[in-house]
Protein backbone atom coordinates (compact mmCIF):
# COMPACT_ATOMS: atom_id res chain seq x y z
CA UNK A 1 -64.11 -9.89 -17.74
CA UNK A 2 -66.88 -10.35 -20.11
CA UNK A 3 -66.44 -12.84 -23.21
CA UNK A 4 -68.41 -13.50 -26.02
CA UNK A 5 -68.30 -16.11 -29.04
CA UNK A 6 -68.77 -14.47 -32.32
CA UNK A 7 -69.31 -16.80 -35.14
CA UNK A 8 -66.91 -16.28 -38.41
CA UNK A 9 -68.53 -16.47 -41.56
CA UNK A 10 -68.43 -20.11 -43.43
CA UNK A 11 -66.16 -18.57 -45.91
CA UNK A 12 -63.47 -18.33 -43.63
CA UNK A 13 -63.03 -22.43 -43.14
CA UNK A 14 -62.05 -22.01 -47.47
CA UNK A 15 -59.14 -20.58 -46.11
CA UNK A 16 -58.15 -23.82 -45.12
CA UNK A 17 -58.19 -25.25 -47.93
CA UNK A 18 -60.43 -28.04 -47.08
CA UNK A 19 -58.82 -28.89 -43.55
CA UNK A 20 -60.81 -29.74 -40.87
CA UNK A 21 -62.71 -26.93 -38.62
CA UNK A 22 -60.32 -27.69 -35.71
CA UNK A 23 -56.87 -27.94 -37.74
CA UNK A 24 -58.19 -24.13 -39.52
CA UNK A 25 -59.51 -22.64 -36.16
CA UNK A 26 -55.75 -23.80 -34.74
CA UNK A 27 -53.92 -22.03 -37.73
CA UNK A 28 -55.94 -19.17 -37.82
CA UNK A 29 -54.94 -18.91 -34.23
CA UNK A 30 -51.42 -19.47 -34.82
CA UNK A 31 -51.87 -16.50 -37.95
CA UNK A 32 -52.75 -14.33 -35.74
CA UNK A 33 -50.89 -14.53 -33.08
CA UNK A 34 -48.28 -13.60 -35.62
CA UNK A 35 -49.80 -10.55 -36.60
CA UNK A 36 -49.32 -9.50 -32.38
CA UNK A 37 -52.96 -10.62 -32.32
CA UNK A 38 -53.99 -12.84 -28.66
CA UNK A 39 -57.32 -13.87 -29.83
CA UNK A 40 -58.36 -17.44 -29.13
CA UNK A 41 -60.15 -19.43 -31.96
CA UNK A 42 -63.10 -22.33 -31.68
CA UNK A 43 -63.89 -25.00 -33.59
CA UNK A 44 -67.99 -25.92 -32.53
CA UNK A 45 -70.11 -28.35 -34.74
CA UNK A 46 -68.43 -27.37 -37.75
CA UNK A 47 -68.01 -23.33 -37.41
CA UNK A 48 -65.25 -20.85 -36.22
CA UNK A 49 -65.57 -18.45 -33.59
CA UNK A 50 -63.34 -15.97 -31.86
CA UNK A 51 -63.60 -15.38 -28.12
CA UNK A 52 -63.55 -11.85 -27.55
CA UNK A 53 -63.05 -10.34 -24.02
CA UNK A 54 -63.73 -7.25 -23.07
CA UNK A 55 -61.98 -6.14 -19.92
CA UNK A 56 -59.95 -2.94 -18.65
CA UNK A 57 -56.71 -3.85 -20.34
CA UNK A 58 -58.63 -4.36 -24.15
CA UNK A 59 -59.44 -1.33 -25.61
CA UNK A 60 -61.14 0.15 -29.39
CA UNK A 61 -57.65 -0.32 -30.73
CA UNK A 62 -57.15 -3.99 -30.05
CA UNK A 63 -59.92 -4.42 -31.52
CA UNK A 64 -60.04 -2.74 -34.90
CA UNK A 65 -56.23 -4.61 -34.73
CA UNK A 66 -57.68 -8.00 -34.35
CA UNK A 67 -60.08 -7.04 -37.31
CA UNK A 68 -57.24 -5.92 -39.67
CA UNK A 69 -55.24 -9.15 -38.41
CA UNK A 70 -58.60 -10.84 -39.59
CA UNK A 71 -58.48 -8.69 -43.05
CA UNK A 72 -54.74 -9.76 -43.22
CA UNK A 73 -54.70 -13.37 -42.75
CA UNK A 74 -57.90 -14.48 -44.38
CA UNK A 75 -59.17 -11.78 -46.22
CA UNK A 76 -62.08 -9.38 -47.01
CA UNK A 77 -64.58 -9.42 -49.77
CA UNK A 78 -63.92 -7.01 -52.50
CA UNK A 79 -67.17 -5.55 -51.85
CA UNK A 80 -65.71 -4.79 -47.90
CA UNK A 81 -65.46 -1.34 -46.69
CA UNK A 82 -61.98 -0.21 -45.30
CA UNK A 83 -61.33 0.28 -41.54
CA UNK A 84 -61.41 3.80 -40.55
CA UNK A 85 -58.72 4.58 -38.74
CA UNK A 86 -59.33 4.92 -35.05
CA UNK A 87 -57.15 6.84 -32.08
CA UNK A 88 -57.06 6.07 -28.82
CA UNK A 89 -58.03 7.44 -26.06
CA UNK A 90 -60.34 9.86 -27.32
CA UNK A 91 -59.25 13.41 -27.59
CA UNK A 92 -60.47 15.43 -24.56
CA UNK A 93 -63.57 17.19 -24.69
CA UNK A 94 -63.44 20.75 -23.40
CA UNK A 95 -65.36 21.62 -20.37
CA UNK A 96 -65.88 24.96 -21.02
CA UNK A 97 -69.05 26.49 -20.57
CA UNK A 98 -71.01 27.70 -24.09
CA UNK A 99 -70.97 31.34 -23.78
CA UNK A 100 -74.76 31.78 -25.89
């Protein structure tokens, strides 16, 4: 599997409502798990991350999910484009030969 740490922006620990980093990165954990969401969340120095995996069993779905989850539970700015909405898999591509 390959995992990654990506960084949430500062605005998320507000969501706290002035809790610590670790007590916020454990409810926003908790949050999402209730929204069907398995997504672990760090507390490091003062910022949030999520650990992300990538691996045969995640897929482009569970991943817009997590970011709706993320949309859900904490919010978006106003400003914040909505999530187009994705199907997976892919439909097939046809293999037929272009006639020119």
């Amino acid at each position: 599997a390959t995992m990654a740490l990506l960084r949430l922006p500062q605005q998320v620990l507000a969501w706290g409502d002035g809790a610590a980093a670790p007590d916020v990165a454990r409810a926003l954990q908790d949050r999402l798990h209730d929204a069907m969401v398995e997504c672990p969340v760090k507390s490091i120095s003062g910022q949030l991350y999520l650990r992300l995996s990538a691996w045969v069993y995640n897929g482009p779905a569970d991943y817009l999910a997590l970011a709706r989850a993320l949309e859900t539970v904490v919010g978006m700015p106003s400003d914040a484009a909505p999530l187009p909405a994705f199907a997976w898999p892919p439909p097939p591509q046809s293999t037929a030969a272009a006639v020119p």
